[in-house]
C-alpha atoms as a PDB file:
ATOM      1  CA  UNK A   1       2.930  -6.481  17.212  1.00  0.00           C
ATOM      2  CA  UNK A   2       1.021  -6.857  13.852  1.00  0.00           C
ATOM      3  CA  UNK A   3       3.761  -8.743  12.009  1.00  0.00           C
ATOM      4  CA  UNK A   4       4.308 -11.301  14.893  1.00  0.00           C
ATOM      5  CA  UNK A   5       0.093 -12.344  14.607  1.00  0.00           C
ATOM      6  CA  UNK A   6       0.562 -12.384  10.982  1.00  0.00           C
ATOM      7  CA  UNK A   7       3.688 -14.548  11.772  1.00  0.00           C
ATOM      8  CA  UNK A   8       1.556 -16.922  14.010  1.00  0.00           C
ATOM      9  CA  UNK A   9      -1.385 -17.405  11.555  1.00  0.00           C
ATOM     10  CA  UNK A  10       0.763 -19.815   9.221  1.00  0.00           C
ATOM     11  CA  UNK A  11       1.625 -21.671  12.171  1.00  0.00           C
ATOM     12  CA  UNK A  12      -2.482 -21.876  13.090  1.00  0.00           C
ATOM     13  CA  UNK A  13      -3.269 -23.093   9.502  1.00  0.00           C
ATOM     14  CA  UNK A  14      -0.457 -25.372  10.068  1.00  0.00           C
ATOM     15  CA  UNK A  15      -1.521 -27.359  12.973  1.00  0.00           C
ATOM     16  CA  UNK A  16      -4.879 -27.530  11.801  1.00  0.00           C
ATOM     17  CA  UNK A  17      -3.873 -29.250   8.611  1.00  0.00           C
ATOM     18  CA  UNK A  18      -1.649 -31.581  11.141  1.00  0.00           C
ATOM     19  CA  UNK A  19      -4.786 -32.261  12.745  1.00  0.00           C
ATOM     20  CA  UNK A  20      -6.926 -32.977   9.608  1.00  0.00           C
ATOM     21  CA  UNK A  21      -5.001 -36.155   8.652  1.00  0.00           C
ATOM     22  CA  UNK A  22      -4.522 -36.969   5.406  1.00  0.00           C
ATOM     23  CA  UNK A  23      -8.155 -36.690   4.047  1.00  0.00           C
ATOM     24  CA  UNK A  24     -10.149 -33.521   4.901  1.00  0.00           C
ATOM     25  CA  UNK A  25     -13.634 -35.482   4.381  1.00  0.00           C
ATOM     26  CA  UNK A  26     -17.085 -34.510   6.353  1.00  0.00           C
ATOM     27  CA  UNK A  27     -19.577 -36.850   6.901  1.00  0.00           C
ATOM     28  CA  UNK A  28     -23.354 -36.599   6.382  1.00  0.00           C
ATOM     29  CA  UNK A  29     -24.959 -33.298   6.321  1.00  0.00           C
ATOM     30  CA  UNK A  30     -22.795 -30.025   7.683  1.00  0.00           C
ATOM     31  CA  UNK A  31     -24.503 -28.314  10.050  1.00  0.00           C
ATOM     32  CA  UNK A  32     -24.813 -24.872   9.215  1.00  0.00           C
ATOM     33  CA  UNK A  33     -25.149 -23.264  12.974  1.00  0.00           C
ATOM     34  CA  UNK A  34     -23.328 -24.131  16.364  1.00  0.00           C
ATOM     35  CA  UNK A  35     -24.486 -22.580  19.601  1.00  0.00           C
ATOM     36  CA  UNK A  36     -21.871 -22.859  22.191  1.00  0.00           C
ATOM     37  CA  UNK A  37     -21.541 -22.063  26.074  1.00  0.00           C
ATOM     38  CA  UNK A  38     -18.408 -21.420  27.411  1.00  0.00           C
ATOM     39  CA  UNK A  39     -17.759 -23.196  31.234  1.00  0.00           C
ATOM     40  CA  UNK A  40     -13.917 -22.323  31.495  1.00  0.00           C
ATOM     41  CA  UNK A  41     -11.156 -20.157  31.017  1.00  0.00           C
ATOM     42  CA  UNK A  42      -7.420 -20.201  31.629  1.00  0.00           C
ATOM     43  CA  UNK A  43      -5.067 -17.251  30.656  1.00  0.00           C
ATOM     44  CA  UNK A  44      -1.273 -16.282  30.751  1.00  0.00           C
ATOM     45  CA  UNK A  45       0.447 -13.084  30.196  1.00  0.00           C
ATOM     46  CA  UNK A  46       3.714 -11.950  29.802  1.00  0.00           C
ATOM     47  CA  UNK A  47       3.661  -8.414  31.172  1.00  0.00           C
ATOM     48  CA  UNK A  48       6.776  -6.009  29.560  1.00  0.00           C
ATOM     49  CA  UNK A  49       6.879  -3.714  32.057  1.00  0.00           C
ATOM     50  CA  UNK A  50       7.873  -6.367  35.016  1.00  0.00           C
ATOM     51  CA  UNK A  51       9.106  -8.887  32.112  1.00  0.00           C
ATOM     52  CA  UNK A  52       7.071 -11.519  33.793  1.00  0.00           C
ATOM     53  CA  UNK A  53       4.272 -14.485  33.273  1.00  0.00           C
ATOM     54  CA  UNK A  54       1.372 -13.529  34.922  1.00  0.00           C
ATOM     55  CA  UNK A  55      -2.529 -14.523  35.740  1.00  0.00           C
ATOM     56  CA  UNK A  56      -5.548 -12.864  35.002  1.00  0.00           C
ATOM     57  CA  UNK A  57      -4.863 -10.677  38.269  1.00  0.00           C
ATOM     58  CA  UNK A  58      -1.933  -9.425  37.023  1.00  0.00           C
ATOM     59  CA  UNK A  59      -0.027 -11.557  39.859  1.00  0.00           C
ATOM     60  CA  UNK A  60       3.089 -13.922  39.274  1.00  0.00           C
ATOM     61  CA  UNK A  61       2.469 -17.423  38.064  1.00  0.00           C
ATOM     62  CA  UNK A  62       4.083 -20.081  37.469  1.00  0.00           C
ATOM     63  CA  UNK A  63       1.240 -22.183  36.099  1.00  0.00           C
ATOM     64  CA  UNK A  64      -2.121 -21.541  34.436  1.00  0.00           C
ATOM     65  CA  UNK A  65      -5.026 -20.590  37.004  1.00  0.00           C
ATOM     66  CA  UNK A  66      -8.383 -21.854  35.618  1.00  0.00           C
ATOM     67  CA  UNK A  67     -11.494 -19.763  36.369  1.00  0.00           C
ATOM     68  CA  UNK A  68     -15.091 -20.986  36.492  1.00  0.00           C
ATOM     69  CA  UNK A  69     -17.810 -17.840  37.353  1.00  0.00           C
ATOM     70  CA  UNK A  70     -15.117 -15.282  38.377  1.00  0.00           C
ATOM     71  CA  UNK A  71     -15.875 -11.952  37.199  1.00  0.00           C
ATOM     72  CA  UNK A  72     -11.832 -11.873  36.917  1.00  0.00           C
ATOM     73  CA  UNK A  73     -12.293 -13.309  33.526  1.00  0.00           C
ATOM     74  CA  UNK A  74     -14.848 -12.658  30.969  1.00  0.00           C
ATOM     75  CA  UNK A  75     -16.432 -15.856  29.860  1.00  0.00           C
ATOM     76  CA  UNK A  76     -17.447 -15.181  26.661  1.00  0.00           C
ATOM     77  CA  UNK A  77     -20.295 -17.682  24.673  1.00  0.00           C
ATOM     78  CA  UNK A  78     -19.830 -18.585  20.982  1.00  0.00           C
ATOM     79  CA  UNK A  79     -22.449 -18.646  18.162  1.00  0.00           C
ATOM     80  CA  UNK A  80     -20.930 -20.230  14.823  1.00  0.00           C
ATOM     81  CA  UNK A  81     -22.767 -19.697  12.186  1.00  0.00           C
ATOM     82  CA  UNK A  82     -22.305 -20.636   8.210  1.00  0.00           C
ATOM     83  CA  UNK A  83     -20.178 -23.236   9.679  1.00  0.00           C
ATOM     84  CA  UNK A  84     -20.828 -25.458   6.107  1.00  0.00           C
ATOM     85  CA  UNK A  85     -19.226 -22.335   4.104  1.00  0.00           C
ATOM     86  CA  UNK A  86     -15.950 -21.750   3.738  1.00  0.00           C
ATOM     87  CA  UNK A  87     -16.418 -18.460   5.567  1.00  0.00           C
ATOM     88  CA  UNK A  88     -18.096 -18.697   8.726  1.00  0.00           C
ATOM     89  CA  UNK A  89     -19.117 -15.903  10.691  1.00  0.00           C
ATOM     90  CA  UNK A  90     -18.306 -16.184  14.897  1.00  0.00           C
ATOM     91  CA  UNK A  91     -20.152 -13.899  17.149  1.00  0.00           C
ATOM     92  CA  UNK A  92     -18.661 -13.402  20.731  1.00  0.00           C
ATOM     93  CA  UNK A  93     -21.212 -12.743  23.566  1.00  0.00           C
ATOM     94  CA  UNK A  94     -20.533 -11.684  26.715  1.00  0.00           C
ATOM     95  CA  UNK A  95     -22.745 -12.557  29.398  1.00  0.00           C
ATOM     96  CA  UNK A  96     -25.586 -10.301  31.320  1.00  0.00           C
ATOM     97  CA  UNK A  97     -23.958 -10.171  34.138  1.00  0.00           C
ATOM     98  CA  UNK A  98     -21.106  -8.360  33.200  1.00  0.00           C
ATOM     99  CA  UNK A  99     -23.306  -5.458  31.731  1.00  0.00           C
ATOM    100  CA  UNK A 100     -26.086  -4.986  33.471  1.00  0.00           C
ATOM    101  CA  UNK A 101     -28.204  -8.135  32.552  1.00  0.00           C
ATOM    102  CA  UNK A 102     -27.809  -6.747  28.757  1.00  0.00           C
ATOM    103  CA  UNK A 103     -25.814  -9.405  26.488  1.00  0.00           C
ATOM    104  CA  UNK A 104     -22.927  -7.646  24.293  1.00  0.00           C
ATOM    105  CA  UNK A 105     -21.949  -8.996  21.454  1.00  0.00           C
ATOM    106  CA  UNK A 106     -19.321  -8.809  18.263  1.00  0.00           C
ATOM    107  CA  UNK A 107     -19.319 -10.452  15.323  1.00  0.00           C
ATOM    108  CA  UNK A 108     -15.702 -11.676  13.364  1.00  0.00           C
ATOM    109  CA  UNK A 109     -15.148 -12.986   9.986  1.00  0.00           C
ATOM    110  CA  UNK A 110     -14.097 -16.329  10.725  1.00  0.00           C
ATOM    111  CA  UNK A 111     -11.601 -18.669   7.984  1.00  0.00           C
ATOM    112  CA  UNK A 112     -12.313 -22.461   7.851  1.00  0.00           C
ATOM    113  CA  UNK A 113      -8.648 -23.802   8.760  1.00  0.00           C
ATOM    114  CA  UNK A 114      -9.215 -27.392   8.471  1.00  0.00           C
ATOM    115  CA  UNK A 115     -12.109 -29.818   8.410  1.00  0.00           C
ATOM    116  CA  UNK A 116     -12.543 -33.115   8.665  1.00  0.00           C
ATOM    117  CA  UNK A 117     -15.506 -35.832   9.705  1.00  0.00           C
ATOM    118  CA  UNK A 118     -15.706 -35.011  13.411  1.00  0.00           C
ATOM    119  CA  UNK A 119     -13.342 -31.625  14.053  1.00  0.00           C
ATOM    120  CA  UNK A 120     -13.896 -27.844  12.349  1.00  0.00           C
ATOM    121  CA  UNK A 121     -10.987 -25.517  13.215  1.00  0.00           C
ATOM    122  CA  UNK A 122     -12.200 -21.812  12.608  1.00  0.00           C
ATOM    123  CA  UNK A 123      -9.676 -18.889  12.422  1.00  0.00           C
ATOM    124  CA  UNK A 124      -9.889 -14.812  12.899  1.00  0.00           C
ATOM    125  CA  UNK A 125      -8.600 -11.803  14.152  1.00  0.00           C
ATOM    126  CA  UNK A 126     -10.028  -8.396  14.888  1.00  0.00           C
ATOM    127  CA  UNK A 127     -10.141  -5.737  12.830  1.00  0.00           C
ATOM    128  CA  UNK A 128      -6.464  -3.870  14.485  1.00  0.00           C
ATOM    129  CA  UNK A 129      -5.118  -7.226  13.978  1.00  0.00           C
ATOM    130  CA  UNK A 130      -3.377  -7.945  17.236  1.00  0.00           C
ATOM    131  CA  UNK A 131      -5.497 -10.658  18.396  1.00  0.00           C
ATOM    132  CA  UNK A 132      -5.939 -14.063  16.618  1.00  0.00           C
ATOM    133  CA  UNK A 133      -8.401 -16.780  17.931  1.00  0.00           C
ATOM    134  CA  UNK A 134      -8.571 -19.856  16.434  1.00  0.00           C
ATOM    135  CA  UNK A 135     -11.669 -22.530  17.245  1.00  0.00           C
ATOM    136  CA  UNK A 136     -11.003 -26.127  17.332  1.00  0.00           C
ATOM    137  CA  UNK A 137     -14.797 -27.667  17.299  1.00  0.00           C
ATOM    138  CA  UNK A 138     -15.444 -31.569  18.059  1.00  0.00           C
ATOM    139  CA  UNK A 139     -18.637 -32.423  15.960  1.00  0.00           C
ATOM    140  CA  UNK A 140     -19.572 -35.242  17.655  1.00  0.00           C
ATOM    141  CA  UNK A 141     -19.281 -34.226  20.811  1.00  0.00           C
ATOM    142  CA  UNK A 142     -20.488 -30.951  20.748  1.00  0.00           C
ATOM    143  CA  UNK A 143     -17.333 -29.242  22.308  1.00  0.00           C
ATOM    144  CA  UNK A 144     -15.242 -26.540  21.549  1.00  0.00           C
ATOM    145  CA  UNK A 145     -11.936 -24.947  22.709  1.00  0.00           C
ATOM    146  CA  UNK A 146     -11.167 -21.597  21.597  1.00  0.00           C
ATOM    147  CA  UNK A 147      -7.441 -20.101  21.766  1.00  0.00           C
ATOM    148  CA  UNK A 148      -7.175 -16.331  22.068  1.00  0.00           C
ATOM    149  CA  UNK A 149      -3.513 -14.961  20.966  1.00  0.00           C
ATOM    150  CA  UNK A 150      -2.823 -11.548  21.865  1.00  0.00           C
ATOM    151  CA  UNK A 151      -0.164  -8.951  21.507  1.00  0.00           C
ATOM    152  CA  UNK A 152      -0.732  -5.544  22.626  1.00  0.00           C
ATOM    153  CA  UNK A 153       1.493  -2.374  23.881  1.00  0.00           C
ATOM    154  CA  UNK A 154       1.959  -3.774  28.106  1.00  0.00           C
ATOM    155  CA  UNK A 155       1.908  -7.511  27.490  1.00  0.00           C
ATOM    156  CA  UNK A 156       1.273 -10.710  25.316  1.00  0.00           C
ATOM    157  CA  UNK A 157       0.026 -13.866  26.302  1.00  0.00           C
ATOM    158  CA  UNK A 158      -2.938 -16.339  25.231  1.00  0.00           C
ATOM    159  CA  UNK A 159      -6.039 -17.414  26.663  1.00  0.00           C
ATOM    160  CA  UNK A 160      -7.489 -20.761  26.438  1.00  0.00           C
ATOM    161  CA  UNK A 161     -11.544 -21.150  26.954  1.00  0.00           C
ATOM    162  CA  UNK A 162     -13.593 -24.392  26.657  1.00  0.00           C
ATOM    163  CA  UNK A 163     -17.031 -24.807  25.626  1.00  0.00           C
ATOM    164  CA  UNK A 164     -20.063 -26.747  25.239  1.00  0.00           C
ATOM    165  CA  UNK A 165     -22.134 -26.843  21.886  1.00  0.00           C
ATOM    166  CA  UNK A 166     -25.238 -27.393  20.905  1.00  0.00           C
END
């Protein structure tokens, strides 16, 4: 389970050099702090057991089911912060609502992967290693899309969520 993250974090660093282009430039000042909102999620799952792709219920799919406010999925905020370091740190929040009105929250070592003018790409994993998120930031839009990879002893799959910065 550990080896095949390890395995998928060259491939990360990969595509985010892909997506740098040639130069890896920024322009103006960095920003040193992003606070982001997450609005979306979509997930799939491949479940051992029934050697399936599922949804967030556990049921068969065949495509990705999006989920906007469903308790189903935990929406999860993003604060970026030391985002003009090479080593930023990412803290996860889960919403109130999910606990009570009391925001949880962890906080990752994040990687820079790539950055250019207008994109940041952010990398990390938690501490038993079998889950890898990357963060593909668009500066000028103040947008994010965050990729969850995770393998685990029932299933592996990845989860897609999209967010707006400020």
């Amino acid at each position: 389970m550990q080896k095949l993250l390890t395995k998928l974090l060259p491939l990360v660093v990969a595509t985010g050099l892909c997506l740098s282009g040639a130069q890896n430039l920024w322009a103006g000042d960095r920003p040193t702090l992003l606070k982001c909102r997450s609005n979306a999620m979509t997930n799939r799952d491949f479940l051992f057991n029934r050697l399936q792709w599922v949804d967030a219920e556990d049921q068969p799919a065949v495509t990705f089911i999006t989920h906007l406010d469903d308790l189903t999925m935990e929406l999860r905020d993003k604060v970026f912060s030391r985002i003009d370091t090479d080593k930023p740190t990412v803290r996860s929040i889960a919403r109130g609502k999910l606990f009570g009105d009391k925001d949880e929250f962890i906080d990752f070592k994040g990687t820079i992967v790539s950055r250019t003018d207008d994109m940041l790409v952010i990398g990390w994993q938690n501490p038993q290693r079998n889950k890898l998120w990357t963060a593909a930031i668009q500066l000028k839009h103040e947008i994010a899309i965050v990729t969850q990879y995770y393998n685990g002893a029932t299933s592996f799959g990845v989860t897609v969520e999209t967010l707006t910065c400020r």
